[in-house]
Protein backbone atom coordinates (compact mmCIF):
# COMPACT_ATOMS: atom_id res chain seq x y z
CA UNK A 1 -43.48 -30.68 -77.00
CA UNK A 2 -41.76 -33.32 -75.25
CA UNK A 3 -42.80 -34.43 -71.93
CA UNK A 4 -40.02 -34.86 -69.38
CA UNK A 5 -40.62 -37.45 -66.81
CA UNK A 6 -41.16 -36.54 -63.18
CA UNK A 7 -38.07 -38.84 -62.22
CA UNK A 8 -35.61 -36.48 -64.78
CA UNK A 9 -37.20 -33.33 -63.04
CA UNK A 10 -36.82 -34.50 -59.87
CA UNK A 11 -33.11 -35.55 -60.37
CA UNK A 12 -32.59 -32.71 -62.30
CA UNK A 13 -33.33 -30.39 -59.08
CA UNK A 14 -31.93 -32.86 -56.95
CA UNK A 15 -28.54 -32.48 -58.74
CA UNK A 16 -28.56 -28.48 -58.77
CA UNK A 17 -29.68 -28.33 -55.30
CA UNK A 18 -26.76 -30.66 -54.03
CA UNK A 19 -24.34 -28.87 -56.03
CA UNK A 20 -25.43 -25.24 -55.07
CA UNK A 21 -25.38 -26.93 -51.41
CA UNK A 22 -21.81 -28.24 -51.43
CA UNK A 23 -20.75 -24.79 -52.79
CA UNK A 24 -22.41 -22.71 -49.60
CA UNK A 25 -21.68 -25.28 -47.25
CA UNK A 26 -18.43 -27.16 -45.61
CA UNK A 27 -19.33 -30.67 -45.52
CA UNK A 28 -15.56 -31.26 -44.75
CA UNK A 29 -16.40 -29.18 -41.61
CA UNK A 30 -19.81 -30.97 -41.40
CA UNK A 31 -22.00 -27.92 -42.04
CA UNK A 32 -25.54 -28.54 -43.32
CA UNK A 33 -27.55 -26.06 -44.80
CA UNK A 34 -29.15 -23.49 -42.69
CA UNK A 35 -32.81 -24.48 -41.60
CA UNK A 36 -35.78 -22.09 -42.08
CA UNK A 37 -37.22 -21.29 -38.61
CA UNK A 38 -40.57 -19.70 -37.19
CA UNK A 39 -38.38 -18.48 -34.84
CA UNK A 40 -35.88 -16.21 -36.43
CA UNK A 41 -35.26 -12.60 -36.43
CA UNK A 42 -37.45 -11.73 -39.11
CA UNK A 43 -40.94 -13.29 -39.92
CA UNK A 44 -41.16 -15.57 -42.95
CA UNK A 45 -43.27 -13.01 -45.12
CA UNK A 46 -40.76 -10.24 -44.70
CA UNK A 47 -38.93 -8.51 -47.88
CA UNK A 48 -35.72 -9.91 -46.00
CA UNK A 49 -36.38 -13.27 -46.25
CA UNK A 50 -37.31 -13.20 -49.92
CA UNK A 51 -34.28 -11.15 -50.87
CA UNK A 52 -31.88 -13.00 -48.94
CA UNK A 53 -33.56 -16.17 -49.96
CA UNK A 54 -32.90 -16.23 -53.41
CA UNK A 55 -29.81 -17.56 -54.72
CA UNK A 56 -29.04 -16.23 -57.82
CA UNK A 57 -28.99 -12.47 -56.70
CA UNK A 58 -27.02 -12.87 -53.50
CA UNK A 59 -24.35 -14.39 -55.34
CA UNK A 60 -24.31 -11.35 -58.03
CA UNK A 61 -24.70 -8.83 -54.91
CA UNK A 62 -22.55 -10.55 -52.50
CA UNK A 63 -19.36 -10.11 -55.11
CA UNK A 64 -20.89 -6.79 -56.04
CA UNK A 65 -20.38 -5.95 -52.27
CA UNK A 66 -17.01 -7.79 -51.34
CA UNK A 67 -15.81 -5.27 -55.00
CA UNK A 68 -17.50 -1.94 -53.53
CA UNK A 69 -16.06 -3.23 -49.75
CA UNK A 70 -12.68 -3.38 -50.65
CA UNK A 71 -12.45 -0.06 -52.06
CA UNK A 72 -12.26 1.31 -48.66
CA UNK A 73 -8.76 1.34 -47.17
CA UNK A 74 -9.36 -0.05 -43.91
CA UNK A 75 -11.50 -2.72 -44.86
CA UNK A 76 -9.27 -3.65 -47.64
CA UNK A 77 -6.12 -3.96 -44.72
CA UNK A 78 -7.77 -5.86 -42.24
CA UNK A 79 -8.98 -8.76 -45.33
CA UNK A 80 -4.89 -7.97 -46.50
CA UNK A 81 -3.15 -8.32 -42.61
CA UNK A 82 -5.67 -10.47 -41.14
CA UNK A 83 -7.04 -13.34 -43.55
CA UNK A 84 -5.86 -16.22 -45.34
CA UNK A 85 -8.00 -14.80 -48.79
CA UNK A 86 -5.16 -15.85 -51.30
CA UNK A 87 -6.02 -19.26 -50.39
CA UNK A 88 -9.25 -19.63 -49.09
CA UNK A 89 -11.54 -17.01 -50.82
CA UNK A 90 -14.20 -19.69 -51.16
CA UNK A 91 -14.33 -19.92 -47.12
CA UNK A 92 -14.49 -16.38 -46.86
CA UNK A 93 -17.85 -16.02 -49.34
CA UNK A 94 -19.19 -19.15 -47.46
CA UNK A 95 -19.04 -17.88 -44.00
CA UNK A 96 -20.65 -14.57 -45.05
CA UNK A 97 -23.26 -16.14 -47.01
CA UNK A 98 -23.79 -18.55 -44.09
CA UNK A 99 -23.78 -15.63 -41.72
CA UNK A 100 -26.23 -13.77 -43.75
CA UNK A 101 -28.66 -17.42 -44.10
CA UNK A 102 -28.44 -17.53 -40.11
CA UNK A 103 -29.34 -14.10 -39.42
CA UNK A 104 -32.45 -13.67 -42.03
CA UNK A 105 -33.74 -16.55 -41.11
CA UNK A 106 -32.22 -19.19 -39.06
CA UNK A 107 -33.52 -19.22 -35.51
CA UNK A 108 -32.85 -16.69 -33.13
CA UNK A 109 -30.74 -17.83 -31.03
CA UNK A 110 -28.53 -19.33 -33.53
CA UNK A 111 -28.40 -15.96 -34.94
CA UNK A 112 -27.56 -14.00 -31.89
CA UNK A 113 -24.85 -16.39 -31.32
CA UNK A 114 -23.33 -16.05 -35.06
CA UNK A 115 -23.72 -12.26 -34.08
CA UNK A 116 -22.04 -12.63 -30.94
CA UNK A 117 -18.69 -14.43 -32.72
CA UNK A 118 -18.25 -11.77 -35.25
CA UNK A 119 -18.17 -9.01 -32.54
CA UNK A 120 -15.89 -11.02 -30.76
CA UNK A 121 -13.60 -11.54 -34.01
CA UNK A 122 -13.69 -7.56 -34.65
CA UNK A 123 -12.77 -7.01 -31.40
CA UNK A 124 -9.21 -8.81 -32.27
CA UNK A 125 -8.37 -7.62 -35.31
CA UNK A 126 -6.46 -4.00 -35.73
CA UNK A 127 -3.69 -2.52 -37.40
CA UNK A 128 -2.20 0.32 -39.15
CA UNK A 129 -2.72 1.31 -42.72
CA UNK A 130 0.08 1.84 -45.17
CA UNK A 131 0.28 5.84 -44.31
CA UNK A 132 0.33 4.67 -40.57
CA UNK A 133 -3.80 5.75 -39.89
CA UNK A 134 -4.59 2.83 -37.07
CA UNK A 135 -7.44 1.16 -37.51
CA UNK A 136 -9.96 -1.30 -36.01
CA UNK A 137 -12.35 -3.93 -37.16
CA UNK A 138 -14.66 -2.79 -34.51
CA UNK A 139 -14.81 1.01 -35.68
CA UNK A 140 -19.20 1.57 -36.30
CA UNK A 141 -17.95 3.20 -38.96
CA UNK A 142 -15.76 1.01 -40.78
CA UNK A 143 -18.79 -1.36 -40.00
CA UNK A 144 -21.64 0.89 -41.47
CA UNK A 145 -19.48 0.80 -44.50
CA UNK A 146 -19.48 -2.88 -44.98
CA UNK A 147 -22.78 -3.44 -44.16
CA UNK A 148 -24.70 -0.66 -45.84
CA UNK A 149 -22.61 -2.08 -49.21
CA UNK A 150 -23.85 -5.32 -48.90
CA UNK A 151 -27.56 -4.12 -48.21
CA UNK A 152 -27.58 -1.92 -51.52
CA UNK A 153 -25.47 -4.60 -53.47
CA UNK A 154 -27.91 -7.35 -52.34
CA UNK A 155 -30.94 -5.43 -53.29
CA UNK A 156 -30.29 -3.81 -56.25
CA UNK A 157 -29.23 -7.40 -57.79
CA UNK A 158 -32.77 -8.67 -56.17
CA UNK A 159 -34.33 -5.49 -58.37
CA UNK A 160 -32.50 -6.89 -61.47
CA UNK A 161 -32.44 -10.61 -61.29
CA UNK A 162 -35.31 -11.41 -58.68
CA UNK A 163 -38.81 -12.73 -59.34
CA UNK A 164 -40.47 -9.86 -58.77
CA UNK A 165 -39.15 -6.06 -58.35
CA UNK A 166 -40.01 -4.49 -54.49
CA UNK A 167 -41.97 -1.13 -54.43
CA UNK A 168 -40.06 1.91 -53.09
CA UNK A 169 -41.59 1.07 -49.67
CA UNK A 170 -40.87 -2.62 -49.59
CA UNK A 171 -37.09 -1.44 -50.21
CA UNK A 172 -37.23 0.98 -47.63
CA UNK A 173 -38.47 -1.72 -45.20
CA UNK A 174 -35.68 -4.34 -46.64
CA UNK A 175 -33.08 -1.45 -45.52
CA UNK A 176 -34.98 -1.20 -42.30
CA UNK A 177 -34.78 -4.35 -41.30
CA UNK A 178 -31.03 -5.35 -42.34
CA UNK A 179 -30.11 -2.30 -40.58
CA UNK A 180 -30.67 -3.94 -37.52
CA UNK A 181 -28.36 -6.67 -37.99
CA UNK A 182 -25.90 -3.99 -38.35
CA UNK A 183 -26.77 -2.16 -35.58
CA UNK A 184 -26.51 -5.39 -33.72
CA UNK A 185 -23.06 -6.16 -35.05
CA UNK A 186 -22.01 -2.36 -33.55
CA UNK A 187 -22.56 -0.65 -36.96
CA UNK A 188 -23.04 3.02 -36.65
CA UNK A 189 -24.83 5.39 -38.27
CA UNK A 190 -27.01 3.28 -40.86
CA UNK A 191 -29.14 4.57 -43.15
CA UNK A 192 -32.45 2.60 -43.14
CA UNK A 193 -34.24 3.11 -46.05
CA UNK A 194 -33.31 3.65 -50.10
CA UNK A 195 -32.89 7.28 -50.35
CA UNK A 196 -30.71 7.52 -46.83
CA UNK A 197 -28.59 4.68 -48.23
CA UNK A 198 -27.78 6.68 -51.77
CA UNK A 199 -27.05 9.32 -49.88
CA UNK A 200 -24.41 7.95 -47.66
CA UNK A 201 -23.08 5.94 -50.66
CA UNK A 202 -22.29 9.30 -52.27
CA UNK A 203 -20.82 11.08 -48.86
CA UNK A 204 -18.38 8.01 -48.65
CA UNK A 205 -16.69 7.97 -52.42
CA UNK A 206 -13.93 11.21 -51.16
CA UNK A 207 -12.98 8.09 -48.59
CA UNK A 208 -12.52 5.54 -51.08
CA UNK A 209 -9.20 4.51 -52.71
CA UNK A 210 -7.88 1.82 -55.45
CA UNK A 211 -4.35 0.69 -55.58
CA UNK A 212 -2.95 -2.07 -56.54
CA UNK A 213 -3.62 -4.10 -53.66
CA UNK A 214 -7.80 -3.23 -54.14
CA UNK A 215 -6.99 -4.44 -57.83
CA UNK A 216 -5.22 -7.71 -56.39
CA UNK A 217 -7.88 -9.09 -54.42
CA UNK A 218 -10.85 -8.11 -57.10
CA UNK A 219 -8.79 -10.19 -59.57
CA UNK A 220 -8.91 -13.23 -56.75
CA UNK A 221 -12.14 -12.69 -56.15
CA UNK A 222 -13.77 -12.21 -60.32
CA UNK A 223 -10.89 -15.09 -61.29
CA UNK A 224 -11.31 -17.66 -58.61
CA UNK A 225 -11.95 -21.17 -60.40
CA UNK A 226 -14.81 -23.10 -59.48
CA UNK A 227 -13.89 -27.29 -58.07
CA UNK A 228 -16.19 -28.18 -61.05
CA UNK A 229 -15.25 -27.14 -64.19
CA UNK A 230 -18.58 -27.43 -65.78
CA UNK A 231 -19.87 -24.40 -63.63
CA UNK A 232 -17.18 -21.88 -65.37
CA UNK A 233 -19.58 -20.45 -67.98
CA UNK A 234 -22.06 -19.86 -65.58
CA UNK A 235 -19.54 -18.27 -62.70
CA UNK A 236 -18.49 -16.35 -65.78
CA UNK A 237 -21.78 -14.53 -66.21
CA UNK A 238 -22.49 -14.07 -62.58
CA UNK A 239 -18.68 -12.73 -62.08
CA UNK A 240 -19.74 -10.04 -64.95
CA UNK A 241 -23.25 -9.68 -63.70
CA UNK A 242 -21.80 -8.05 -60.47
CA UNK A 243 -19.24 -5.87 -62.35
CA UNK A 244 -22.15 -5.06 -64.38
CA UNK A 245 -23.92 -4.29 -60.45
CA UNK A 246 -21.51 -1.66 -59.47
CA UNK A 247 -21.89 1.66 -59.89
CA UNK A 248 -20.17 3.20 -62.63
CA UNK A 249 -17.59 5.46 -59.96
CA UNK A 250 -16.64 2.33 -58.59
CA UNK A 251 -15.99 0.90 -61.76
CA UNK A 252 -13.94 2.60 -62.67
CA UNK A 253 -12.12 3.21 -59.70
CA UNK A 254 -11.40 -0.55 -60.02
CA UNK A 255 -10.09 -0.66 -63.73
CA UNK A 256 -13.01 -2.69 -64.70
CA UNK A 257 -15.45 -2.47 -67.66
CA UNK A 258 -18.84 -3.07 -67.70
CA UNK A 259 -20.34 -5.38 -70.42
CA UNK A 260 -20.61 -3.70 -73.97
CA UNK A 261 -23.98 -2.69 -75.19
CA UNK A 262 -23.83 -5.61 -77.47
CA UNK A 263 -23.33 -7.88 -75.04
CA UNK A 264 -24.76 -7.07 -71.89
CA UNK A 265 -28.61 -8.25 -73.05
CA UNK A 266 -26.82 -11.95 -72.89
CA UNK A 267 -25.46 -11.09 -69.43
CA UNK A 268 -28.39 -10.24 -68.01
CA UNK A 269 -30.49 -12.74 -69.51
CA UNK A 270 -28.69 -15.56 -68.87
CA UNK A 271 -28.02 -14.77 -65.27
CA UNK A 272 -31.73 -14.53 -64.80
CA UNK A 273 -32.11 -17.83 -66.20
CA UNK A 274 -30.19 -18.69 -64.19
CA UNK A 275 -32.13 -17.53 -61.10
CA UNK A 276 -35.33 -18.74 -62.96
CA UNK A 277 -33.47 -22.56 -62.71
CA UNK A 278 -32.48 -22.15 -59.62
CA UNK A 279 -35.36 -21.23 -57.91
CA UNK A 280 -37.44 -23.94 -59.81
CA UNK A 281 -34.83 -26.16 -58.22
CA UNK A 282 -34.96 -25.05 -54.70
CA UNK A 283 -39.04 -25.17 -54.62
CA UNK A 284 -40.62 -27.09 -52.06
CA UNK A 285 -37.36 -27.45 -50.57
């Protein structure tokens, strides 16, 4: 076996980790990555922090989420009336991962400010949907919906491409504790463990719709093209990782296919080598 000198490794994880760093973060806007704190909202040894901490699976379950988000009309109309998404979906992915970073485990106060500016942003943004329903971004409703979508999508791709699979009562504590960054954004009622969250994912579906707006911004969101155009083959498999994610109603509600039989054992092994790279590459750091 050939050895690989420390200097190659080292440059080797210095390279992914600037790259995966300048994709999170707006160094135009001067944003650095978000600093681990012994002050945050949740302690350090908490299921939170390693779900949320791992990069690999929040990018398959954050587009898993933003999929199962927009098939719910009144999400879908306030991204469609009140966002600039055609042209800046990479700013909208970056300032929910950042918000998610700041509220797992930047310090507190950071995060109650970050929580503090989205509340105030809901509180501006209404409208009416297409069969004239009104709606606002500040509904606990509307809220549980986005929030209890991106707890199950973020955990279910930990449970497939993490480093180690959470016992039934780790998840339930995983859902406990994101639930109160919900609750803290206004989000009302949230389920706070696994089988509550199932539950109200299955109540919801008669509420969910796909048109051909949903089916617009999926496309923008599973087509977007990365700046470098050496990452396509890996955005490629995490893309299809989080159709693969979904459940298989909202699959199909969205028109899209899952990977064949044949294929989907290269899917889901290369995006968890993936996730084995990139967490070699963010060690120590």
């Amino acid at each position: 076996m050939i050895e690989i000198p420390a200097s190659l490794r080292d440059q080797a994880k210095s390279g992914i980790v600037g790259h995966v760093r300048g994709l999170f973060n707006d160094r135009a806007r001067g944003e650095e990555p978000v600093s681990r704190s012994s002050n945050a909202l949740f302690p350090p040894e908490s299921e939170i922090w390693r779900v949320h901490g791992d990069v690999a699976s929040m990018m398959v379950g954050g587009v898993a989420a933003l999929l199962l988000q927009m098939l719910h009309p009144a999400v879908l109309a306030g991204v469609w009336d009140h966002s600039n998404f055609r042209a800046d979906m990479l700013g909208r992915l970056r300032r929910t991962a950042r918000f998610i970073a700041v509220t797992t485990y930047g310090d507190r106060a950071d995060a109650e400010a970050a929580i503090a500016r989205v509340r105030a942003i809901h509180a501006r943004i209404a409208g009416t949907l297409p069969d004239g329903t009104p709606y606002r971004a500040d509904d606990p409703a509307l809220l549980a919906w986005v929030h209890v979508t991106e707890a199950w999508c973020f955990l279910a791709a930990w449970q497939r491409y993490g480093s180690r699979r959470l016992t039934s009562a780790q998840q339930d504590s995983y859902f406990a504790a994101f639930a109160d960054i919900g609750h803290s954004l206004g989000a009302s009622p949230l389920p706070r463990d696994r089988r509550t969250t199932l539950d109200y994912m299955t109540a919801m579906q008669p509420q969910l719709v796909a048109d051909t707006r949903t089916r617009e911004v999926a496309q923008l969101v599973l087509n977007q093209e990365p700046a470098n155009p050496l990452a396509i083959p890996l955005q490629r498999f995490v893309m299809q990782a989080a159709v693969d994610l979904l459940p298989p109603w909202a699959r199909q509600m969205h028109g899209l296919q899952g990977s064949p039989s044949l294929t989907r054992p290269i899917v889901t092994s290369g995006t968890r080598q993936l996730a084995r790279t990139l967490r070699w590459a963010f060690a120590d750091r």
